[in-house]
N, C-alpha and C. Protein backbone atom coordinates (compact mmCIF):
# COMPACT_ATOMS: atom_id res chain seq x y z
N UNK A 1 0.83 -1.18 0.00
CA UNK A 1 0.00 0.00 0.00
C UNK A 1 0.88 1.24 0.00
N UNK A 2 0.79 2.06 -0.87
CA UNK A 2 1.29 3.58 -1.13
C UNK A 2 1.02 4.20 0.64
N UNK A 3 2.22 4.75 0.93
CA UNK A 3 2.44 5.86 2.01
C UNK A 3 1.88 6.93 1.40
N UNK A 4 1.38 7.59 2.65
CA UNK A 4 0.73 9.06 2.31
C UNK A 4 1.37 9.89 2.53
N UNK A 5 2.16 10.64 1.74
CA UNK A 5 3.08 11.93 2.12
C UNK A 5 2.41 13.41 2.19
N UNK A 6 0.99 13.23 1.99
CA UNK A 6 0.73 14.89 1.50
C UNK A 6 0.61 15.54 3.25
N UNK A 7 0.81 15.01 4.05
CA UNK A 7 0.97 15.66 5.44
C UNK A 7 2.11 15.83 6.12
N UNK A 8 3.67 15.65 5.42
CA UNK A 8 4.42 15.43 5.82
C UNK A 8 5.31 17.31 6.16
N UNK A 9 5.89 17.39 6.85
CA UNK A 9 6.88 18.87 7.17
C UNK A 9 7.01 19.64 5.23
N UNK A 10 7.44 18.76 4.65
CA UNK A 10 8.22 19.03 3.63
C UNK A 10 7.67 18.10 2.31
N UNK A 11 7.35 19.39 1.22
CA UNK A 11 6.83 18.83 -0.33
C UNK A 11 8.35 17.98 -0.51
N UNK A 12 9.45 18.37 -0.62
CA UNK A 12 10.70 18.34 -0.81
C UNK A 12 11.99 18.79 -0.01
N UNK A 13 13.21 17.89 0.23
CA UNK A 13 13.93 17.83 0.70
C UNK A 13 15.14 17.99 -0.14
N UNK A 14 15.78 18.83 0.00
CA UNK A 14 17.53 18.92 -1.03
C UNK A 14 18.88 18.06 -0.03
N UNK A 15 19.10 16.99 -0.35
CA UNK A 15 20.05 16.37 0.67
C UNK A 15 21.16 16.45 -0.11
N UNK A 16 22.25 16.95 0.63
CA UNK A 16 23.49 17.25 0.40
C UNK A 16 23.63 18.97 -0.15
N UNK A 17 22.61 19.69 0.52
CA UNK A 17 22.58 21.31 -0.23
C UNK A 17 24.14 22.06 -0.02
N UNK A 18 24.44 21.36 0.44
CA UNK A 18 26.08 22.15 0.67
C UNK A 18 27.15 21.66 -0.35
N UNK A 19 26.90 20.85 -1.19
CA UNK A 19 27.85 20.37 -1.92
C UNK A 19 27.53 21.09 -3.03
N UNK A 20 28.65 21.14 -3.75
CA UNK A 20 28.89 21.74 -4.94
C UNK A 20 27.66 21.84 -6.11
N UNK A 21 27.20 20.79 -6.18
CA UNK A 21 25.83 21.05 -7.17
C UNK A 21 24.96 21.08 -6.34
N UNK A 22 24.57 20.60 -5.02
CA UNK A 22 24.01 21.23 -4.24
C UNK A 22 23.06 22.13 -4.40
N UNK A 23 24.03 23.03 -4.14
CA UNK A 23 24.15 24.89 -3.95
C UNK A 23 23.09 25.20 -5.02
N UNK A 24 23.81 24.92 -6.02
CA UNK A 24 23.16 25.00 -7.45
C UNK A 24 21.63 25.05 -7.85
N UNK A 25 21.10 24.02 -7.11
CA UNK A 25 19.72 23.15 -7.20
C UNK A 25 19.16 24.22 -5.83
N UNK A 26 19.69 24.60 -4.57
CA UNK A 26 19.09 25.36 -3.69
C UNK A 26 18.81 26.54 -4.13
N UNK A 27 19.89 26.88 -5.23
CA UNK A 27 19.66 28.49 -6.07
C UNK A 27 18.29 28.09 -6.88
N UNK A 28 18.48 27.18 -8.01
CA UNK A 28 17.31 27.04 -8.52
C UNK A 28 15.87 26.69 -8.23
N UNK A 29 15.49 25.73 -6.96
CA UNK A 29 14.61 25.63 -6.44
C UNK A 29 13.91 26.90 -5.87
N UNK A 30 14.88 27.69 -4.78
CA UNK A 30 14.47 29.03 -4.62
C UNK A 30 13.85 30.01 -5.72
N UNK A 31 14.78 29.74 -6.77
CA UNK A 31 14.44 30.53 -8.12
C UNK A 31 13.02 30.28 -8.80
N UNK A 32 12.31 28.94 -8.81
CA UNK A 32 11.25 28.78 -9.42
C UNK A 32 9.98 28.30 -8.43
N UNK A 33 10.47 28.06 -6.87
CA UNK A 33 9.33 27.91 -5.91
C UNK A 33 8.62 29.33 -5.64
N UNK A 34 9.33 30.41 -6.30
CA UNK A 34 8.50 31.40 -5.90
C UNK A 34 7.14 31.48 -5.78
N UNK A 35 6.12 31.97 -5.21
CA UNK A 35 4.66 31.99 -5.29
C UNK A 35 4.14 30.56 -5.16
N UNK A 36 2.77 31.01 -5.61
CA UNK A 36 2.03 29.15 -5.22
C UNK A 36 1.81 28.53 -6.17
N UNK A 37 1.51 27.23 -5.68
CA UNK A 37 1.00 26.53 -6.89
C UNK A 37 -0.45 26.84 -7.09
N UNK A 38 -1.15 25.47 -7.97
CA UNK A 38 -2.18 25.83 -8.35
C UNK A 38 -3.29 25.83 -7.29
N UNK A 39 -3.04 24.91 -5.64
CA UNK A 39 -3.67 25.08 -4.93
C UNK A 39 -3.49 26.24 -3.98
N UNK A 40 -3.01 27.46 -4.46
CA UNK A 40 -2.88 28.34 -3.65
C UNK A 40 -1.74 28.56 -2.47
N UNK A 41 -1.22 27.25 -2.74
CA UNK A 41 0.15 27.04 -1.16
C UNK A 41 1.45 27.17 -1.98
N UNK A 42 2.25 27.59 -1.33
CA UNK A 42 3.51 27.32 -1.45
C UNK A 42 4.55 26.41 -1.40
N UNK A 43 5.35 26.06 -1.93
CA UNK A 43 6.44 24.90 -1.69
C UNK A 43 7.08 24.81 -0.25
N UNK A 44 6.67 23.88 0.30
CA UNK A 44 7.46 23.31 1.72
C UNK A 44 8.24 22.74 1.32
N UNK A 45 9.37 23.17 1.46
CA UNK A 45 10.65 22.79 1.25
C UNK A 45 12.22 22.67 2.17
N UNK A 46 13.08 21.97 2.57
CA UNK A 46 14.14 22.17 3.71
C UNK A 46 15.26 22.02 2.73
N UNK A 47 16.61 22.20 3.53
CA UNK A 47 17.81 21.64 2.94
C UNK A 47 18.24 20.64 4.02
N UNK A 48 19.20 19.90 3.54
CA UNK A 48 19.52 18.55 4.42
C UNK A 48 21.17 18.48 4.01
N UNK A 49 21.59 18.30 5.16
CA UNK A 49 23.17 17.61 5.14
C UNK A 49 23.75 17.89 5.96
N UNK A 50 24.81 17.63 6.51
CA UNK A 50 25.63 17.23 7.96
C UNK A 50 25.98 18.19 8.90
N UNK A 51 26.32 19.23 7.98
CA UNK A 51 26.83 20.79 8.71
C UNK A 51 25.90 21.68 8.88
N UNK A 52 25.22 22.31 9.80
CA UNK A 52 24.20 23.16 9.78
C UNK A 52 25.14 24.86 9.49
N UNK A 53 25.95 24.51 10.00
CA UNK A 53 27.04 26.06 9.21
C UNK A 53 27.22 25.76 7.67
N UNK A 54 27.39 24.78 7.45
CA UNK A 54 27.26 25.02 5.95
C UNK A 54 25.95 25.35 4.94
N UNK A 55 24.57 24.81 5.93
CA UNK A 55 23.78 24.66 5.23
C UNK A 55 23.10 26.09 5.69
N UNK A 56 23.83 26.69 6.35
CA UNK A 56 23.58 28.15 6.52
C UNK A 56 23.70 29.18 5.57
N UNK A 57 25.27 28.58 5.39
CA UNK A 57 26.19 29.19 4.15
C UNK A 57 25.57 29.17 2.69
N UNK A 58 25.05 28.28 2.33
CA UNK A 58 24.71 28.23 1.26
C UNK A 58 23.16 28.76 1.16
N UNK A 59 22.38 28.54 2.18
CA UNK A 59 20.78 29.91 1.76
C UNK A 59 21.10 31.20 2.31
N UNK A 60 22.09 31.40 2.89
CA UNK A 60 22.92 33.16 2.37
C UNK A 60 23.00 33.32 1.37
N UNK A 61 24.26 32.54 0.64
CA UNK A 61 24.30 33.04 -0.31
C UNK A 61 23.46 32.70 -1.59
N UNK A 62 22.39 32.04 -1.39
CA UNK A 62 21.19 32.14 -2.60
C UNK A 62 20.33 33.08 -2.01
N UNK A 63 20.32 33.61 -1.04
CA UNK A 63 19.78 34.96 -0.29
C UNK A 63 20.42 36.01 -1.19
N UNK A 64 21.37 36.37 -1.07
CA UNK A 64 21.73 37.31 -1.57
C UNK A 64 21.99 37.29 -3.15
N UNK A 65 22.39 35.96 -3.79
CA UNK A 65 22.02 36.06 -5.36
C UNK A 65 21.34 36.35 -5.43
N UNK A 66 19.90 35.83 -5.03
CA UNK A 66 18.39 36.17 -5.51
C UNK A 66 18.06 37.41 -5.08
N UNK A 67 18.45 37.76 -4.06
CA UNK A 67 17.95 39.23 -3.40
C UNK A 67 16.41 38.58 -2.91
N UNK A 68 16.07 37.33 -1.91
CA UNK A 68 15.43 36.76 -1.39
C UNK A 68 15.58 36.35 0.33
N UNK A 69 15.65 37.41 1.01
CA UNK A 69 16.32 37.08 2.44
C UNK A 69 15.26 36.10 3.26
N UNK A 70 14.31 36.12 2.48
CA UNK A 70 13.39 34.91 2.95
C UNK A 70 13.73 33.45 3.42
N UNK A 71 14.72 33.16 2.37
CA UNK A 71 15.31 31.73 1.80
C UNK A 71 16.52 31.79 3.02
N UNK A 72 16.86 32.75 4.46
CA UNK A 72 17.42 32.55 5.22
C UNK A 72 16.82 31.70 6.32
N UNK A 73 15.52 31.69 6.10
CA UNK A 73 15.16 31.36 7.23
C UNK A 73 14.15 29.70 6.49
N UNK A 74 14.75 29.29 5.48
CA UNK A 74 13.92 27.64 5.51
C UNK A 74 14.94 26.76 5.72
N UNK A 75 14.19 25.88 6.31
CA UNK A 75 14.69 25.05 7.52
C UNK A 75 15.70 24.00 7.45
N UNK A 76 16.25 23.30 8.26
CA UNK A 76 17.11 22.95 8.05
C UNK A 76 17.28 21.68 8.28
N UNK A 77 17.59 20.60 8.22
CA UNK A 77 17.14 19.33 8.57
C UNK A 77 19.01 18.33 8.34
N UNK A 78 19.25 17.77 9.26
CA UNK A 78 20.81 17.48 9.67
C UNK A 78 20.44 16.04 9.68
N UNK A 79 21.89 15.51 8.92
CA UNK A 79 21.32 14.42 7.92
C UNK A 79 22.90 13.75 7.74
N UNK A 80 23.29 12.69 8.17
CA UNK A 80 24.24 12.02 7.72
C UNK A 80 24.57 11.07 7.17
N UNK A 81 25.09 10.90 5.62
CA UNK A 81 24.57 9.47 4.71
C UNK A 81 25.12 8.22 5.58
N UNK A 82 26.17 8.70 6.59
CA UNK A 82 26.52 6.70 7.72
C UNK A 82 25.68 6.83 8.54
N UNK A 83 24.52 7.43 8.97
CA UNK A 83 23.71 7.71 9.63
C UNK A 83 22.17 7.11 9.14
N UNK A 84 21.83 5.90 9.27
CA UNK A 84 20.61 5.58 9.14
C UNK A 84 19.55 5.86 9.39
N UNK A 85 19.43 6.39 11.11
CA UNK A 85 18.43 6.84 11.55
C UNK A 85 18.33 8.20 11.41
N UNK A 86 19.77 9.07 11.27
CA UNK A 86 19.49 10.45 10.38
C UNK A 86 18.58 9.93 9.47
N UNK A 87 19.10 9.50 8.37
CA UNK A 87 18.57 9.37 7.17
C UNK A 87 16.74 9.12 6.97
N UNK A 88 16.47 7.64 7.80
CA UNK A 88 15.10 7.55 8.26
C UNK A 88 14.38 8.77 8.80
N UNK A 89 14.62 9.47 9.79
CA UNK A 89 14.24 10.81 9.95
C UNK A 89 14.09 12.26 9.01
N UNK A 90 14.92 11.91 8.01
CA UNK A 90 14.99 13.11 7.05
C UNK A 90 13.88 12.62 6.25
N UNK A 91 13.55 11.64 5.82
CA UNK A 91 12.64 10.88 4.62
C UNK A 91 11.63 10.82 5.39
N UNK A 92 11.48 10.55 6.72
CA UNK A 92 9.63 10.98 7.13
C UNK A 92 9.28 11.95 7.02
N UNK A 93 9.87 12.95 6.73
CA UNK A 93 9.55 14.49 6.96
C UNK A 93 9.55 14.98 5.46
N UNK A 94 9.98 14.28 4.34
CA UNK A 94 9.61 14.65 3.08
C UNK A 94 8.99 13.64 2.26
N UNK A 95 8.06 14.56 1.52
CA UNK A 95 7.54 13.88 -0.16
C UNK A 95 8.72 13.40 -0.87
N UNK A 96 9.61 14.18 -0.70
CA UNK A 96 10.38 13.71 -2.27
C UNK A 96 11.71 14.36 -1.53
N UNK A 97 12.73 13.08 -1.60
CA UNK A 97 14.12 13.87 -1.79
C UNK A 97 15.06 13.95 -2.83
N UNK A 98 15.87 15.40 -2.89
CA UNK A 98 16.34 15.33 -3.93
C UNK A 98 17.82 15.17 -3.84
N UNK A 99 18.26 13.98 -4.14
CA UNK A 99 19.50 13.58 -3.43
C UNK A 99 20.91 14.29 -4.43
N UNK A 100 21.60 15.06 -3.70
CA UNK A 100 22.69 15.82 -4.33
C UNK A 100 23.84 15.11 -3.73
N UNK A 101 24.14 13.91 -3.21
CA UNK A 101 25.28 13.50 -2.31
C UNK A 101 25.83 12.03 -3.69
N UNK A 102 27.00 12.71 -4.03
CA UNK A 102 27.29 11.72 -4.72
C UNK A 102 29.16 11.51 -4.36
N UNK A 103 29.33 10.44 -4.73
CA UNK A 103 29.06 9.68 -6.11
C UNK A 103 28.31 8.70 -5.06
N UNK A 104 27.13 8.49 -6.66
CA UNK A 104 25.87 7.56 -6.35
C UNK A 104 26.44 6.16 -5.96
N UNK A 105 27.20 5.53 -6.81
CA UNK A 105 27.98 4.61 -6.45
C UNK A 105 28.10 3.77 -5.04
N UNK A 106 28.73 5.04 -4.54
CA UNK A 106 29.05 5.05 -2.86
C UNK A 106 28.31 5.45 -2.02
N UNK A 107 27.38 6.36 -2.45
CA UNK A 107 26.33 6.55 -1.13
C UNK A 107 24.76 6.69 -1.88
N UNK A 108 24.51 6.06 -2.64
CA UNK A 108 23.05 6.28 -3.23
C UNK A 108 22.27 5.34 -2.97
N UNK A 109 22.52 4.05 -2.30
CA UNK A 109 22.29 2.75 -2.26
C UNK A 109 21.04 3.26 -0.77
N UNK A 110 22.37 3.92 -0.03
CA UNK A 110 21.70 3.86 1.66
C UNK A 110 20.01 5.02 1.31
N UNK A 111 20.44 5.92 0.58
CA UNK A 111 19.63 6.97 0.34
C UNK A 111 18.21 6.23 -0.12
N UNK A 112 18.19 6.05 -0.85
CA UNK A 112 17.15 5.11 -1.50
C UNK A 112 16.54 3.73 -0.82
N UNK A 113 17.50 3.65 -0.02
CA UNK A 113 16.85 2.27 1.04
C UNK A 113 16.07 3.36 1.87
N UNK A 114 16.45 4.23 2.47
CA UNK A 114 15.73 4.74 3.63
C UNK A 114 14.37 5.59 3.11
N UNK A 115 14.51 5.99 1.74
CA UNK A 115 13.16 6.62 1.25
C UNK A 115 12.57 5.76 1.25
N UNK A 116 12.43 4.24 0.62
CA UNK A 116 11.73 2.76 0.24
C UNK A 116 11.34 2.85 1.73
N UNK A 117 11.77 2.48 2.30
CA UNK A 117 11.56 2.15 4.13
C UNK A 117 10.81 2.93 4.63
N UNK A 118 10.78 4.22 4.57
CA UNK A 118 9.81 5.27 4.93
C UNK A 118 8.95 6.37 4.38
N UNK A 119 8.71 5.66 2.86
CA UNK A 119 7.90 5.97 2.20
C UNK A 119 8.26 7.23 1.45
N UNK A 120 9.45 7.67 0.82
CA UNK A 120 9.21 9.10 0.60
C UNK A 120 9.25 8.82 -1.13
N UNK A 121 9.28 10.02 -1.69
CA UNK A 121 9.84 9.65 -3.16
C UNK A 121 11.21 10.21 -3.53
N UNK A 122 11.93 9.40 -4.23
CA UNK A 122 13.67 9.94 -4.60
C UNK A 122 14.09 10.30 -5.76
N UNK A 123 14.83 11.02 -5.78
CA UNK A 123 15.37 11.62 -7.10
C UNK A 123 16.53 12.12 -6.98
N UNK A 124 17.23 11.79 -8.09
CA UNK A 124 18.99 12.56 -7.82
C UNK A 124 19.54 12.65 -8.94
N UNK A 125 20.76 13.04 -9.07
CA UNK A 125 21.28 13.92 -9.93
C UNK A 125 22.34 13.29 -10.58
N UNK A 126 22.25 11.70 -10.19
CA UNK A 126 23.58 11.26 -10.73
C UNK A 126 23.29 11.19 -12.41
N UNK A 127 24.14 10.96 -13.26
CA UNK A 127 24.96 10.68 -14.51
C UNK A 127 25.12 9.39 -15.02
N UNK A 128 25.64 8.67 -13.71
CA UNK A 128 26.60 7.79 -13.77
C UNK A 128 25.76 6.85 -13.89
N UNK A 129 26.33 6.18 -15.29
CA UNK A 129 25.67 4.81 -16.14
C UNK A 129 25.61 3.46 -15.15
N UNK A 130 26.83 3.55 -14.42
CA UNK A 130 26.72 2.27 -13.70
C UNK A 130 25.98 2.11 -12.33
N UNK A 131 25.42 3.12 -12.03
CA UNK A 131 24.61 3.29 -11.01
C UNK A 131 23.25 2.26 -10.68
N UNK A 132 23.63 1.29 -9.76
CA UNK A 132 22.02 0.75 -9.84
C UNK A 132 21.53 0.04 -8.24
N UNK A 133 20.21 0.40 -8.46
CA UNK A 133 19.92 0.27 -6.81
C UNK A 133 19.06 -1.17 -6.92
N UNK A 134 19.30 -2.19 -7.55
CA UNK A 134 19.01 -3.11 -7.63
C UNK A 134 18.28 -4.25 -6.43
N UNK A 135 19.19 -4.02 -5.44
CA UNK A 135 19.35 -4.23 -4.35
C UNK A 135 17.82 -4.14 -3.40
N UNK A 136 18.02 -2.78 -3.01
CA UNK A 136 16.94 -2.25 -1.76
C UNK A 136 15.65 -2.30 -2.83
N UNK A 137 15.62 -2.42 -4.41
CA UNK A 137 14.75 -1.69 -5.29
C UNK A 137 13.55 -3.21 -5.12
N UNK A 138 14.48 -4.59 -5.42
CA UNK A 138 13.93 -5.76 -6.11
C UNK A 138 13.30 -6.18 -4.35
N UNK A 139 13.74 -6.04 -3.05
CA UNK A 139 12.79 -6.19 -2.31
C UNK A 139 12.12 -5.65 -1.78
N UNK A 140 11.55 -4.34 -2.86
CA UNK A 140 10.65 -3.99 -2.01
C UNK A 140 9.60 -3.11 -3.21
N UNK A 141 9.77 -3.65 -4.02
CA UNK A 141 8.64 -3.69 -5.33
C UNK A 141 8.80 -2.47 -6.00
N UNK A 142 10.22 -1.85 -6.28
CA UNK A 142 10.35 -0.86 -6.60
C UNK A 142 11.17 -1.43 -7.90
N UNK A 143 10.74 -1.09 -8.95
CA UNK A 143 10.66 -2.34 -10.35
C UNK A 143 12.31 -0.61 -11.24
N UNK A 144 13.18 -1.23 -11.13
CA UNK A 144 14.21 -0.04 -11.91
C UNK A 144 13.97 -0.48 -13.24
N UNK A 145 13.46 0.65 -13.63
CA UNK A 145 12.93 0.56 -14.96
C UNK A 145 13.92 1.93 -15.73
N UNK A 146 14.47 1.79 -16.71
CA UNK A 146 15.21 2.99 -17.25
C UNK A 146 14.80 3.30 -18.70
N UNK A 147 14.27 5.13 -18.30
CA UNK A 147 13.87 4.81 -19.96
C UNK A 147 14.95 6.39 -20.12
N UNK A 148 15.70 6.13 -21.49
CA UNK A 148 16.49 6.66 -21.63
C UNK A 148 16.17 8.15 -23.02
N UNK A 149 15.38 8.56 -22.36
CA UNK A 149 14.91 9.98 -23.05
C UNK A 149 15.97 11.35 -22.66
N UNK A 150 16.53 11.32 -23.81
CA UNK A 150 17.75 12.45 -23.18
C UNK A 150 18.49 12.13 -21.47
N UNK A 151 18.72 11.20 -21.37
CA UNK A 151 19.70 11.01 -20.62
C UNK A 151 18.71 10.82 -19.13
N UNK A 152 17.44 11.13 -19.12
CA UNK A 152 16.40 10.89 -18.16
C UNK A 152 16.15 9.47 -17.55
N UNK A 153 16.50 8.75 -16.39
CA UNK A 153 15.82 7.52 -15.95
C UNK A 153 15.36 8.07 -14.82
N UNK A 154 14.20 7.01 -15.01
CA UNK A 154 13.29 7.11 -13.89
C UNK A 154 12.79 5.44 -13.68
N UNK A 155 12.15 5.32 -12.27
CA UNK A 155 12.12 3.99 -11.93
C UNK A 155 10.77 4.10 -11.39
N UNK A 156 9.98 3.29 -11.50
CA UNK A 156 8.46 3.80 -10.61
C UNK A 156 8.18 2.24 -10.01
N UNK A 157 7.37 2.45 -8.90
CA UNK A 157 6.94 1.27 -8.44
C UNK A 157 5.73 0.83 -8.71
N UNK A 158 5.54 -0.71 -9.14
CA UNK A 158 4.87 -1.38 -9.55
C UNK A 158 3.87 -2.45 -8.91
N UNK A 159 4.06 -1.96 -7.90
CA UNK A 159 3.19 -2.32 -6.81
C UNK A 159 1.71 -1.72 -6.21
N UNK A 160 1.45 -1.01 -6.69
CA UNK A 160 0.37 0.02 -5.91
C UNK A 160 0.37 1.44 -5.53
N UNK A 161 1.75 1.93 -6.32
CA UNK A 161 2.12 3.34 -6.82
C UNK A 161 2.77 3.93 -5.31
N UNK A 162 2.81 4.67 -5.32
CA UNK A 162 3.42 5.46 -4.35
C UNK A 162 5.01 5.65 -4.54
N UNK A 163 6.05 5.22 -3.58
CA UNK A 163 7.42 5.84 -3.92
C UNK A 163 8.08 5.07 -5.27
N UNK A 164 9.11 6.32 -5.69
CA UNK A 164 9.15 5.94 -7.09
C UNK A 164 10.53 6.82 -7.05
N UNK A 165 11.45 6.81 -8.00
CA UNK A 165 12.80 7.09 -8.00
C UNK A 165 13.07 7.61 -9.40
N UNK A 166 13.50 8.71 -9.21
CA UNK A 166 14.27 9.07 -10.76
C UNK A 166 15.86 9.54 -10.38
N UNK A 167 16.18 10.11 -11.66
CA UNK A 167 17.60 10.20 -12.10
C UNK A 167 17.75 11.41 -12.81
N UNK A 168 18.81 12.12 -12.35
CA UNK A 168 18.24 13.58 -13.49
C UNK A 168 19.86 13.86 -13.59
N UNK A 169 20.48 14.26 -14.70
CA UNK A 169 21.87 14.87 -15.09
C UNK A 169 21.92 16.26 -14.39
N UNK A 170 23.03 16.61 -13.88
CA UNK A 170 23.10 18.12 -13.70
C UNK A 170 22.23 19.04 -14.50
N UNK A 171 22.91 19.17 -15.84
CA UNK A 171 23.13 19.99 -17.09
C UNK A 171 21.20 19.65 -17.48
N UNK A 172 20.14 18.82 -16.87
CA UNK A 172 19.16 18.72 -16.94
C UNK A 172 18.07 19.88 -16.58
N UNK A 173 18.96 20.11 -15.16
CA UNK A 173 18.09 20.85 -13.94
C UNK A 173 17.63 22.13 -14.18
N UNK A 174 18.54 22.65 -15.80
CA UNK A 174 18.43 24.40 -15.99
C UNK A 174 16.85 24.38 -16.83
């Protein structure tokens, strides 16, 4: 049975906002969450990753690119990929994370187990062809399906819908 996320802290979660593309994706999210959607609300949204000084550092300074001092004050959520029960805790509190902590390789495996486990939906930014979550995916009805539309995979579950996983290139996100 599909988890219900529409009550959760957070539409979306940016994990790893302090890293180099990170940053990037916190600039742009800021950049296009402006205003509401079509139901009138706004994007609930946090950043996530280990350093809360860093994850300071970086909605300053998309504060001050944007000339948005708003974006100082969304929230912050402390998150460590050897950290399981971090991790479990960051994924109850979001719809969807958007995982910026790479290389996928080495830490995308845990990321994606703990969304599967606690229902959230995942998405990240890796590239990398050899990437596969095979693993946490095949027990737990999350069917990796890759369809290769401009460099786009996405994986959906085939079970009764709910969490579902994509893949997005950097050079995608503009």
């Amino acid at each position: 049975m599909a988890t219900e996320t529409s009550n959760r802290p957070y539409q979306l979660v940016i994990f790893g906002a302090s890293g180099f593309t990170g940053q990037y994706v916190v600039e742009e999210v800021a950049r296009t969450a402006d205003g509401e959607d079509y139901r009138g609300q706004e994007l609930r949204w946090a950043v996530a990753g280990r350093s809360q000084k860093k994850l300071e550092k970086v909605l300053s300074w998309a504060a001050e690119r944007l000339g948005k001092p708003q974006l100082k004050s969304i929230d912050i959520v402390i998150c460590d990929i050897n950290d399981a029960p971090s991790l479990a805790d960051m994924c109850k509190k979001a719809s969807v994370v958007l995982d910026c902590v790479g290389p996928y390789r080495f830490y995308g495996e845990a990321v994606v187990k703990a969304c599967i486990e606690n229902g959230a939906h995942f998405l990240d930014i890796s590239g990398e062809p050899k990437v596969s979550f095979k693993s946490p995916c095949a027990h737990n009805g999350l069917c990796a399906c890759c369809s290769h539309y401009s460099n786009f995979h996405v994986a959906v579950q085939i079970n009764g819908g709910g969490r579902g996983w994509g893949s997005f290139r950097p050079a995608d996100l503009h």
